[in-house]
Every structure is written in C-alpha cells, then in structure tokens.
C-alpha atoms as a PDB file:
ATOM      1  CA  UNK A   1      22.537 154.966 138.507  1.00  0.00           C
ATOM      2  CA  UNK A   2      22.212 156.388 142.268  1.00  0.00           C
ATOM      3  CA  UNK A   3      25.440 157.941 143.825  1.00  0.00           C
ATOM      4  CA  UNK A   4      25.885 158.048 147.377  1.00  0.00           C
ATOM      5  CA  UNK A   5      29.423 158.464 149.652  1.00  0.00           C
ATOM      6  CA  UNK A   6      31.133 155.636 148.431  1.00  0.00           C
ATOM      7  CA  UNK A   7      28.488 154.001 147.124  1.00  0.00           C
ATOM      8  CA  UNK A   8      27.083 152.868 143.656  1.00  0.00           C
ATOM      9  CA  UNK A   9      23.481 151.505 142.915  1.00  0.00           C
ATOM     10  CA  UNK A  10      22.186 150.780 139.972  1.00  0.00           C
ATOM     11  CA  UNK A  11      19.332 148.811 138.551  1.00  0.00           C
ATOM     12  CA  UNK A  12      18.959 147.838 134.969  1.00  0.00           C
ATOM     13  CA  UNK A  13      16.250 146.598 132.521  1.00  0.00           C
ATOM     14  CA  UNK A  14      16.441 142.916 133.509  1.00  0.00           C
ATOM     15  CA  UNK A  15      16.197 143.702 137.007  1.00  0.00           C
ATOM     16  CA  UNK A  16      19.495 143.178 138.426  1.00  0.00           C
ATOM     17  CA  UNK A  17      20.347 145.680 141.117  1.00  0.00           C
ATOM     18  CA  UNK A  18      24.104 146.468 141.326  1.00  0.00           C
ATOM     19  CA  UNK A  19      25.187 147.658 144.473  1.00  0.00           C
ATOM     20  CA  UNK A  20      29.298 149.119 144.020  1.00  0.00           C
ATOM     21  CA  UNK A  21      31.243 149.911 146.906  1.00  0.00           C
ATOM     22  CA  UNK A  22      33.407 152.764 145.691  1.00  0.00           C
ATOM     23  CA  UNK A  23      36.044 154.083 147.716  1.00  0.00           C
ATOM     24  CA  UNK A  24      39.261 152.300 145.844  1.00  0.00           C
ATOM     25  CA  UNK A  25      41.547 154.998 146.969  1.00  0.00           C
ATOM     26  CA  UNK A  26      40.977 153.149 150.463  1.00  0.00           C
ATOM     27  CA  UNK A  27      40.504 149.812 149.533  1.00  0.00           C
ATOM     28  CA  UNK A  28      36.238 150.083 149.345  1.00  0.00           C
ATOM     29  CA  UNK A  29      36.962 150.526 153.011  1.00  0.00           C
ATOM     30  CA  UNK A  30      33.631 152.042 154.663  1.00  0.00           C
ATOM     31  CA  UNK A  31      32.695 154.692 156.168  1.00  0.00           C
ATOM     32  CA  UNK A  32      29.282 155.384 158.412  1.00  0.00           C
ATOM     33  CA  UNK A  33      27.733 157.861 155.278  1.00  0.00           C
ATOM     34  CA  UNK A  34      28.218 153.682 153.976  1.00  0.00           C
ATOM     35  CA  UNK A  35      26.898 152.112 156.538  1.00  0.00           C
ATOM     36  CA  UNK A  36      23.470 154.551 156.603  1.00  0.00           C
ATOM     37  CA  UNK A  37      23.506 154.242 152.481  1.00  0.00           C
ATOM     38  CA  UNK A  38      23.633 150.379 152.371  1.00  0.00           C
ATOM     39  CA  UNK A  39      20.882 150.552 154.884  1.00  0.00           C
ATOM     40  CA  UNK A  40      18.917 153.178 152.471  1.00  0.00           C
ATOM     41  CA  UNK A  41      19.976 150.507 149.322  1.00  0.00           C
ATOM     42  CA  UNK A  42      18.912 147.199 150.793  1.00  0.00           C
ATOM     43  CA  UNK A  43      15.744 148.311 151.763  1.00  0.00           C
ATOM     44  CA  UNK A  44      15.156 149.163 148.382  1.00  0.00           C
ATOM     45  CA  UNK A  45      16.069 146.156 146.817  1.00  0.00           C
ATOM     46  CA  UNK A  46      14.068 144.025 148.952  1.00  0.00           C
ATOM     47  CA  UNK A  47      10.886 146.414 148.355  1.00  0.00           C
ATOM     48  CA  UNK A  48      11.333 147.637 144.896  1.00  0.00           C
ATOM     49  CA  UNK A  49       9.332 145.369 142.515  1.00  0.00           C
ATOM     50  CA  UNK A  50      11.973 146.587 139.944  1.00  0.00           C
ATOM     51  CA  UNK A  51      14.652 144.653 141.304  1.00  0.00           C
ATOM     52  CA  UNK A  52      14.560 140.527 141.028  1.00  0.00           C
ATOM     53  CA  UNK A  53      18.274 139.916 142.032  1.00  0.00           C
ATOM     54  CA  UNK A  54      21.097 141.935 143.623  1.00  0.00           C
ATOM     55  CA  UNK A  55      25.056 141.648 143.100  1.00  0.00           C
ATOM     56  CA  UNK A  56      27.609 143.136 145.599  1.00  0.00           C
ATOM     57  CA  UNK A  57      30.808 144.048 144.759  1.00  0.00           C
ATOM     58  CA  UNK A  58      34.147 146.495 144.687  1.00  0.00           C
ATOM     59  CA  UNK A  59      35.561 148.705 142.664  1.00  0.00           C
ATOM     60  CA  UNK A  60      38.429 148.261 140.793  1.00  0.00           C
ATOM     61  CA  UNK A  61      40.380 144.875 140.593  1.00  0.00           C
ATOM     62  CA  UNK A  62      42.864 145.186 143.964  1.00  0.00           C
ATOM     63  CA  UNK A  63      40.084 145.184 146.949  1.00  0.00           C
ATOM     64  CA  UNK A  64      36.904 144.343 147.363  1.00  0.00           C
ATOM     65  CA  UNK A  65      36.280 145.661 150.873  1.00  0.00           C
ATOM     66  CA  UNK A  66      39.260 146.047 153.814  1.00  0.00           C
ATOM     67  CA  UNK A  67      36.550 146.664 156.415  1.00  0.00           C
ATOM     68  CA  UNK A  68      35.824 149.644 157.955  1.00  0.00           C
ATOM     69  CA  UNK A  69      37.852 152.752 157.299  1.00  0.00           C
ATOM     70  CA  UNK A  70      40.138 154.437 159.636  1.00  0.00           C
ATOM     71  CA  UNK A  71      39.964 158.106 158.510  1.00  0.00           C
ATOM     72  CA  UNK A  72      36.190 158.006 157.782  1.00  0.00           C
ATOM     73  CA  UNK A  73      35.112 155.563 161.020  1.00  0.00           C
ATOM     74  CA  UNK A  74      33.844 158.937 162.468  1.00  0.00           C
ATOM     75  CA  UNK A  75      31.855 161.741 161.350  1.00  0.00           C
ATOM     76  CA  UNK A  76      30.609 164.436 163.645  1.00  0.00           C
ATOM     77  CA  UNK A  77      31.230 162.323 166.666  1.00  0.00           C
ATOM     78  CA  UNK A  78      28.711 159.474 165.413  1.00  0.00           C
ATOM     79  CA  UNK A  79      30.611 156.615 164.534  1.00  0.00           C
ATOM     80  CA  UNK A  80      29.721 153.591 162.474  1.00  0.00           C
ATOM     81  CA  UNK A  81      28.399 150.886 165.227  1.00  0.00           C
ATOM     82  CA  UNK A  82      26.670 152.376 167.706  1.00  0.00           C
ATOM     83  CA  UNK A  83      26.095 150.361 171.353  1.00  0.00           C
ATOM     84  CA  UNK A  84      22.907 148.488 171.476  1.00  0.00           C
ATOM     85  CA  UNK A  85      21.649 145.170 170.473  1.00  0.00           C
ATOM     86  CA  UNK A  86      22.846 142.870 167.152  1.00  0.00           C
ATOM     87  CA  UNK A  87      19.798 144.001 165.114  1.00  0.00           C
ATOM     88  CA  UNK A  88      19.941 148.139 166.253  1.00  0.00           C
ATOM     89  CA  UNK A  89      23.564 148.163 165.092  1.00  0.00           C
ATOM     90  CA  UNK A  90      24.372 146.060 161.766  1.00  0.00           C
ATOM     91  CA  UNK A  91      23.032 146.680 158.916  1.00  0.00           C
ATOM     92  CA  UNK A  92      25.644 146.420 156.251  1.00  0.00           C
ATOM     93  CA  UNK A  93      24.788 143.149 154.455  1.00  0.00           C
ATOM     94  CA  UNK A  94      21.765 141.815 153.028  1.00  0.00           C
ATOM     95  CA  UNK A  95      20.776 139.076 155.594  1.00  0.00           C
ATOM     96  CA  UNK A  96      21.305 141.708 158.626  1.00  0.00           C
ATOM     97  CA  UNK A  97      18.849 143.733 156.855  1.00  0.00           C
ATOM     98  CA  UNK A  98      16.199 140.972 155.974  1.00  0.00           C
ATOM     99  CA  UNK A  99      16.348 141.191 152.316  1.00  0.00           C
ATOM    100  CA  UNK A 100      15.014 138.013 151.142  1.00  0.00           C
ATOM    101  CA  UNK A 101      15.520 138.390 147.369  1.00  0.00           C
ATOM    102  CA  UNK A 102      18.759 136.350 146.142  1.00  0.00           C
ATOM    103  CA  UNK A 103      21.860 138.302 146.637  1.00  0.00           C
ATOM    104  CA  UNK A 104      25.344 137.318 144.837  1.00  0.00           C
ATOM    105  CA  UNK A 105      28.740 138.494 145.932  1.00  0.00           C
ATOM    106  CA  UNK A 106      31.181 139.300 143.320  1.00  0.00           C
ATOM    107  CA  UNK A 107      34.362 139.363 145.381  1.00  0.00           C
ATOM    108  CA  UNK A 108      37.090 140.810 142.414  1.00  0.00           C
ATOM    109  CA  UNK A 109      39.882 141.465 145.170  1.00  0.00           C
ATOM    110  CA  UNK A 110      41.235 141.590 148.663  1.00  0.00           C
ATOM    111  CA  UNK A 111      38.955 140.925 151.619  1.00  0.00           C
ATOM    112  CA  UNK A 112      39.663 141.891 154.979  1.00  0.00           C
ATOM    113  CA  UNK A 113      37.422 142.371 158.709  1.00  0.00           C
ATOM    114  CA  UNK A 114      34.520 143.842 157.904  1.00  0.00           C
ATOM    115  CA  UNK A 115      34.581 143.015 154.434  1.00  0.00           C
ATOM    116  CA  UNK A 116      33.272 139.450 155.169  1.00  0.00           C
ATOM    117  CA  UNK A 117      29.963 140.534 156.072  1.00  0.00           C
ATOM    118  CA  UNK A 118      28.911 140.714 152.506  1.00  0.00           C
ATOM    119  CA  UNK A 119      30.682 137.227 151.644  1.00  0.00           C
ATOM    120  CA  UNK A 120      29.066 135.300 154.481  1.00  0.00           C
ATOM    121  CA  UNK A 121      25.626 136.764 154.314  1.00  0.00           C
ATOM    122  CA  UNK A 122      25.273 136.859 150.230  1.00  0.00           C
ATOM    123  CA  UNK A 123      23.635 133.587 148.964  1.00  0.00           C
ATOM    124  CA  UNK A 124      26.434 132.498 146.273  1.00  0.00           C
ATOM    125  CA  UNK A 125      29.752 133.861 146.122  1.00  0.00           C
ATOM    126  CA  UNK A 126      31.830 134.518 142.733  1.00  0.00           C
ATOM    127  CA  UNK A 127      35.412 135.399 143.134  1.00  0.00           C
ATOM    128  CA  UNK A 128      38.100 136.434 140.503  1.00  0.00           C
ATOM    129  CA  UNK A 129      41.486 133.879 141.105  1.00  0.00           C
ATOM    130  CA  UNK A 130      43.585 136.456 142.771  1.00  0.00           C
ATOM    131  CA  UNK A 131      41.371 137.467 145.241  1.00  0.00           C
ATOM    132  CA  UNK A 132      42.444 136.958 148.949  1.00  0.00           C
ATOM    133  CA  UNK A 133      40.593 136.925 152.375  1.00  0.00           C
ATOM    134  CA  UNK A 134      42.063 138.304 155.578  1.00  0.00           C
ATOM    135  CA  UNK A 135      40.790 138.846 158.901  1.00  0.00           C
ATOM    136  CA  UNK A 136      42.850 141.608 160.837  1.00  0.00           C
ATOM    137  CA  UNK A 137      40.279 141.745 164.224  1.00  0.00           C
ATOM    138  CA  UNK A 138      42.587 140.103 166.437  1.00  0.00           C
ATOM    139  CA  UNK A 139      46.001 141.847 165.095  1.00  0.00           C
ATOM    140  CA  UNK A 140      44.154 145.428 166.083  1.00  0.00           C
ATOM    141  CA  UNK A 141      42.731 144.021 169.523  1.00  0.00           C
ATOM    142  CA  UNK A 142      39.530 143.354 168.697  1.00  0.00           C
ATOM    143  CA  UNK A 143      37.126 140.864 168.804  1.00  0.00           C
ATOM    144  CA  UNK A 144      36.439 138.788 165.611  1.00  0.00           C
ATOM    145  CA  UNK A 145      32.696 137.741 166.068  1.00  0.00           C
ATOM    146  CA  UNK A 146      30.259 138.723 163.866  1.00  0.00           C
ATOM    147  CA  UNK A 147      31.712 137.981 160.164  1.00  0.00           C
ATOM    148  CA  UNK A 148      34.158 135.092 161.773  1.00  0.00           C
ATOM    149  CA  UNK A 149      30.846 133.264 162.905  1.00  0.00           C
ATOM    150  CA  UNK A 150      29.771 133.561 159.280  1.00  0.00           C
ATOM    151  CA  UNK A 151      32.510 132.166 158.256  1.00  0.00           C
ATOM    152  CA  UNK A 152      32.714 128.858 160.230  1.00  0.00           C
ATOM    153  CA  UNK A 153      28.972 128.533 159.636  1.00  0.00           C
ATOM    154  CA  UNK A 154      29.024 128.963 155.572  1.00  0.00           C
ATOM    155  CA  UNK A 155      32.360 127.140 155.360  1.00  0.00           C
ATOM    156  CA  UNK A 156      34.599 125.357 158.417  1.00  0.00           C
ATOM    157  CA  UNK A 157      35.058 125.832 161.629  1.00  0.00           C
ATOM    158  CA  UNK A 158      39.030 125.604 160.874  1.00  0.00           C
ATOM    159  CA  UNK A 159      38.687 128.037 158.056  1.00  0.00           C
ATOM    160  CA  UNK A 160      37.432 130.341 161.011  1.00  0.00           C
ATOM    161  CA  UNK A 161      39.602 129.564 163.606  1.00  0.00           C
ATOM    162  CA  UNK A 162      42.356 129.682 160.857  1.00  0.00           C
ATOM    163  CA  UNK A 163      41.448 133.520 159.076  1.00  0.00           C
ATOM    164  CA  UNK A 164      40.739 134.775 162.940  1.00  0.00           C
ATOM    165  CA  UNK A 165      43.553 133.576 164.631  1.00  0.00           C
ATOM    166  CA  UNK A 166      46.464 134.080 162.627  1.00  0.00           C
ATOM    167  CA  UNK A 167      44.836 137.778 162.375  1.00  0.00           C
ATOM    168  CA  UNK A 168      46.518 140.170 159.460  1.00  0.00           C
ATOM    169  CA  UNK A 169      49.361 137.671 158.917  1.00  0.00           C
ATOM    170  CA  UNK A 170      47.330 134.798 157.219  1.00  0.00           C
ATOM    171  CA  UNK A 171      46.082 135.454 153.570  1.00  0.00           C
ATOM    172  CA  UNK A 172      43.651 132.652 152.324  1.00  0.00           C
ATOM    173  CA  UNK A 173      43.977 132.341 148.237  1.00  0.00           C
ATOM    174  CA  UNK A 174      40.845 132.185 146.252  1.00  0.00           C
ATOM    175  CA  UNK A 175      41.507 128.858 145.647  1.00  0.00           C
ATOM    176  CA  UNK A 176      41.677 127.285 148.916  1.00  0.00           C
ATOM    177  CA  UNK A 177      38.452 129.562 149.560  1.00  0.00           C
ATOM    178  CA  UNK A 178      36.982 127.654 147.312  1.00  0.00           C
ATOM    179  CA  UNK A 179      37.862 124.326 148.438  1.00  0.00           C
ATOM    180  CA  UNK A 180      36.258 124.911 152.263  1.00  0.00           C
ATOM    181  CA  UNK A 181      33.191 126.119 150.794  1.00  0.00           C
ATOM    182  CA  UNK A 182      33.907 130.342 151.347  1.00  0.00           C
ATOM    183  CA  UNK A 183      33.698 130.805 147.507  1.00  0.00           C
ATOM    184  CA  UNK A 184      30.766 129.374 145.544  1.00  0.00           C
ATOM    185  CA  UNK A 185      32.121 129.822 141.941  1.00  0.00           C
ATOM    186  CA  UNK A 186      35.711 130.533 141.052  1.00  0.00           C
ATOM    187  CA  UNK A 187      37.048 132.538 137.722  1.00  0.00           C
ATOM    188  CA  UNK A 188      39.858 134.150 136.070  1.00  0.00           C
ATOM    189  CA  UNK A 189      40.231 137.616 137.176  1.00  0.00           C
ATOM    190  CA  UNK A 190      37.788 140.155 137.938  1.00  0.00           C
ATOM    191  CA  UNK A 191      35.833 140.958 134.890  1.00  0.00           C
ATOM    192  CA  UNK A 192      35.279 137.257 134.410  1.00  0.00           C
ATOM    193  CA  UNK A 193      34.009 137.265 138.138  1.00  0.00           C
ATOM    194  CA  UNK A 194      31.461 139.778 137.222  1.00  0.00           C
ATOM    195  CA  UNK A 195      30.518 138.723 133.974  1.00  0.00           C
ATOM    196  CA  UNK A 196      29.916 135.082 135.376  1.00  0.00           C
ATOM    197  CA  UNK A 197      27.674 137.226 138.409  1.00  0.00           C
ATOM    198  CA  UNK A 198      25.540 138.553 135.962  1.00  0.00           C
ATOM    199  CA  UNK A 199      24.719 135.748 133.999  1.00  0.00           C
ATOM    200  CA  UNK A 200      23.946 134.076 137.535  1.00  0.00           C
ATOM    201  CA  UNK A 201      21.902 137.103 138.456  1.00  0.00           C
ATOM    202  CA  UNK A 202      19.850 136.644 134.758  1.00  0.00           C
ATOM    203  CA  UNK A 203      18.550 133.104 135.499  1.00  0.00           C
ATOM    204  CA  UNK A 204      17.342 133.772 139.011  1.00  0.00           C
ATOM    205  CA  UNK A 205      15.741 136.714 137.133  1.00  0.00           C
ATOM    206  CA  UNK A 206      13.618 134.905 134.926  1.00  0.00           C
ATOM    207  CA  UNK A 207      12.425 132.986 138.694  1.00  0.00           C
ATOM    208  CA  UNK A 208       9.468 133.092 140.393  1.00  0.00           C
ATOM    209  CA  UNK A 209      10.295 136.326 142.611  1.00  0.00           C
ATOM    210  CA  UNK A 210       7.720 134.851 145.471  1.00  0.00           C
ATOM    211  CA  UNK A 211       9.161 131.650 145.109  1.00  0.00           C
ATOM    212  CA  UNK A 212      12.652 132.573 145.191  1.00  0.00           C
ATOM    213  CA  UNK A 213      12.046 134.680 148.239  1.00  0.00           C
ATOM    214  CA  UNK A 214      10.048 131.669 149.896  1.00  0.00           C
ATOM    215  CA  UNK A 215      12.718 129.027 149.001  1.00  0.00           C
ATOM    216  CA  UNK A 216      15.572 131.625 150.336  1.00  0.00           C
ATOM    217  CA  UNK A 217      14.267 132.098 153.611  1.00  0.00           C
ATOM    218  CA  UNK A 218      13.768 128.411 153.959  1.00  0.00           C
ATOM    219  CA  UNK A 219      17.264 127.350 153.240  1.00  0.00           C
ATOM    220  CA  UNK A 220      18.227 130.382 155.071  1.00  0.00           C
ATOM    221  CA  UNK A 221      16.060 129.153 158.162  1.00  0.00           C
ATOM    222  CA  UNK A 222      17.560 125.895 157.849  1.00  0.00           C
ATOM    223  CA  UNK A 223      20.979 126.784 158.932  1.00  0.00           C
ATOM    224  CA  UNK A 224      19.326 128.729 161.958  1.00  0.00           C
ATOM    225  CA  UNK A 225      16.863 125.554 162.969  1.00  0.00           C
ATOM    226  CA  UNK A 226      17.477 122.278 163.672  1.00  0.00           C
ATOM    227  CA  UNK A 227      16.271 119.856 161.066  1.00  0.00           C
ATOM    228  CA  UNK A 228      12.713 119.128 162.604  1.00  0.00           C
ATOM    229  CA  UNK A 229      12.245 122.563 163.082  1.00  0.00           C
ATOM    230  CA  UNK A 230      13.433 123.442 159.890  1.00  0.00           C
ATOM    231  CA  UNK A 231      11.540 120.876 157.752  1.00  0.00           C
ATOM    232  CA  UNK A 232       8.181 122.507 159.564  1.00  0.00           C
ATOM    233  CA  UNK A 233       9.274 126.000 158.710  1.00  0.00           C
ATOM    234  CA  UNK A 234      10.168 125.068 155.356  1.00  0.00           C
ATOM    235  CA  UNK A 235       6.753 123.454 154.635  1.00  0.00           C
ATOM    236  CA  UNK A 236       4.543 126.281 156.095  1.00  0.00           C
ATOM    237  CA  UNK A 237       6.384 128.293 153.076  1.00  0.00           C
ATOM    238  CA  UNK A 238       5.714 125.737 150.970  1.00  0.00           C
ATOM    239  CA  UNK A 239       2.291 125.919 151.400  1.00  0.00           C
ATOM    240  CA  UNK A 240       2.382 129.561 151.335  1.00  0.00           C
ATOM    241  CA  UNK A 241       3.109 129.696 147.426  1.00  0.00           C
ATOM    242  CA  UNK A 242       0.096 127.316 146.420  1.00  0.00           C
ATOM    243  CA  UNK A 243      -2.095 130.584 147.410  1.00  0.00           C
ATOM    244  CA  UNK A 244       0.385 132.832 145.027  1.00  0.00           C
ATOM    245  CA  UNK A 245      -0.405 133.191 141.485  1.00  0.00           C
ATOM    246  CA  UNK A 246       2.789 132.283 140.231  1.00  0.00           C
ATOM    247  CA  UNK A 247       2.122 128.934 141.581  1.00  0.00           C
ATOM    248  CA  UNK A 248      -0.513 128.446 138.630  1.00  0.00           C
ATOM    249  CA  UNK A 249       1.247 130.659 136.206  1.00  0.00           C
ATOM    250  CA  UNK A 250       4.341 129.005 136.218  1.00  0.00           C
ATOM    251  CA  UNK A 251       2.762 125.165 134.920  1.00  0.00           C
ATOM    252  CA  UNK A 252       0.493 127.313 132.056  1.00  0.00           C
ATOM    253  CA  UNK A 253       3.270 128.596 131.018  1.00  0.00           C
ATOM    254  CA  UNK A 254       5.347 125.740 130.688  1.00  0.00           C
ATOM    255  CA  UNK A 255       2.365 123.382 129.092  1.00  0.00           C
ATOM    256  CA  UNK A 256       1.523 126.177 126.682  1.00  0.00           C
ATOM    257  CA  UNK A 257       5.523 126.608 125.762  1.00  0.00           C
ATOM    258  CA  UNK A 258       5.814 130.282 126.514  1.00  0.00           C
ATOM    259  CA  UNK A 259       7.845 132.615 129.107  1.00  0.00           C
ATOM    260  CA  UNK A 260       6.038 132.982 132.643  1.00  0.00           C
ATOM    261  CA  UNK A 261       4.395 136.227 133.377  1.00  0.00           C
ATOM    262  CA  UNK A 262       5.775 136.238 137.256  1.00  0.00           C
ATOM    263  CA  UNK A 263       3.313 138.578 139.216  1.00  0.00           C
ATOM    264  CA  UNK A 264       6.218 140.718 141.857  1.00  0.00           C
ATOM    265  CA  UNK A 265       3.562 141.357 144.499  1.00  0.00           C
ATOM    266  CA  UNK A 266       4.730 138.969 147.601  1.00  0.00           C
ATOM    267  CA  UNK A 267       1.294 139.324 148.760  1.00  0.00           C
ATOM    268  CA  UNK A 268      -0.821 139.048 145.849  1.00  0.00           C
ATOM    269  CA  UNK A 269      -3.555 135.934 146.280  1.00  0.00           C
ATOM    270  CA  UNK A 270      -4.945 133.753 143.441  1.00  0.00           C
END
C-alpha cells in the first residue's frame, strides 16, 4: 500500500486498485499535496497492467469527501486550481484524467462541493444508507459548475438545481439519491457499501480489460454525442476489438469451458 498526504492506494492480487482519501480529522477534505497525488494515482491506474478496476472512497464512516479544505487550500502560495483552461486545472476524478478502466465510487458518508467530482465522474456509485450529499458553492459565494453539471447530467436536472440552490442548507438522503439516479446501488452502512464495491470490482475483473475500456468510452461518449454521432463512435470501437486478441480468446475459452486468459496490452494485435 502507497501513502501519500491524505491519500491511500493500494492494489491487490485480483487487481482492484483502492484509492482512500484519508484526512477524517477534516472530513477527507483535500488539500493540493491531494490534488497533485490523485493526479500521480490515476495515471497509474489507467497505465498499470496490474490494475483491472479501481474503487474510490473515504475514510472512516462520517464523510466521504467535504470538498476542498480550508486550512490546507494553500501551500507555499500555490493553491489547488490554478487559472487556465478546464483540462490544465482538474484533475481530481477519474474521467478529468482520462482513465478509461471502470471506476466505482464507494460513497460511506457525507458528501459536500468538491466531493461530487468523484460521484459524478465514477461509472457506478455504491453508497452506505446514511450517507448524505450537499452542495455548499453557492452558501460560500461561489459558483457551482463543474460537479453540479455532473450532477444534472448523471441524474436530474432538478436534483441539480435542487443540491445547488438551496446551497449548505439542503441535505439529500441516500435514499432519495438513489431514486433520481445519483446512487447506483444502495446498502446498509458503510462496510456493506464497500464490501458490495468489491464484489462489483471482482466481476469487472474477470472482463476483458480492452473491452471494458472500449465499451466505457463508448457509453461515456454517448452522453457527450448526440445519438448519430454516438452510434458511429461507438461502432469504430467496436470494430476496434475484432483486431484485439481477447476478441478470439474470449469464445475459446467459453467453447472449451475454461477461464479466459485476457491479454492487458490495449494495443496488442491478433
């Protein structure tokens, strides 16, 4: 397991990556050392042919992120967003940094601001019953943008509306997360939450990794395209597998009635 300021990575022998923010004495708020690790920690999970699938989540059972923190939003007088365009300035969740391999968000407590970025840009969501989601932009004169677009396009447009507009004095229940479509999978309480992410994390596992990267960025093109468009971009990838081993391996394997030997390589040819 890899340390870093407030930050937990760890990869086991299935090849789940588990990526911990860990800063519960300020509610896994972060801090820019954060921001520059998760950059460091995505990049690895998208290029480490160790890694199949990756679960985000909090420590502890109160928060799972508040956002970004207050006493460590500056360092040195860097600070953690620095003025440029969308892509030069976020990188703090897995679609902002192009990681293509599934990603699932364990939320096991309170989300708030910045703490949506993960929720919005994972590609299924697990959340333990007590969990609550906040958006305080607004409240502290800001502008909520970036994770409040997320929001309206992976659930409602009222749900966004809702969360941004009523600012720190709204809290959304797990529950009625659920309902608009904000929370994929609901359970009991946190260790339940995480337990269920794993098991998640263990089927997409024993996936194609080409395939599942392929189908991802399809689905994930979808909601960017319209549906022409889409459809097109979704059968050039297509196409792109039938040159990938895995393609052939994965129908020997089944006819012969053993476990597929997936080859990592993205770029490997048969």
């Amino acid at each position: 397991m890899e340390s870093h300021e407030g930050l937990l990575y760890d990869i086991d022998d299935e090849g789940v990556a588990t990526i911990t923010l860990d800063r519960p004495q300020e509610g896994n708020a972060l801090t820019v050392e954060m921001h520059r690790a998760l950059r460091r920690v995505w990049r690895d999970v998208d290029e480490n042919p160790a890694v199949r699938v990756a679960i985000v989540t909090g420590a502890g059972e109160r928060h799972f992120c508040t956002g970004a923190s207050v006493s460590g939003l500056k360092t040195d007088g860097d600070t953690a967003l620095q003025m440029g365009t969308f892509q030069e300035s976020n990188h703090l969740s897995p679609y902002q940094n192009r990681v293509w391999k599934p990603v699932i968000c364990c939320v096991n407590g309170l989300v708030a601001g910045g703490g949506f970025h993960f929720v919005v840009d994972s590609d299924v969501v697990v959340a333990a019953s007590h969990a609550k989601f906040m958006d305080t932009h607004t409240t502290i004169g800001q502008v909520g943008a970036l994770e409040n677009i997320g929001i309206a396009r992976r659930s409602t447009l009222g749900t966004a509306l809702l969360l941004t507009l009523a600012g720190r004095g709204y809290r959304m229940d797990a529950e009625r997360a659920h309902q608009v479509g904000l929370v994929d999978i609901l359970e009991p309480d946190a260790p339940s939450a995480l337990a269920k992410a794993r098991e998640i994390a263990k089927l997409m596992a024993g996936n194609s990794p080409n395939a599942m990267r392929l189908s991802k960025q399809a689905l994930w093109g979808a909601m960017e395209n319209g549906y022409e468009r889409a459809l097109e971009h979704g059968w050039s990838l297509l196409q792109a597998q039938w040159c990938h081993p895995d393609f052939e391996e994965g129908p020997k394997a089944f006819a012969e009635k053993r476990a597929p030997v997936w080859n990592p390589d993205r770029n490997a040819r048969r």
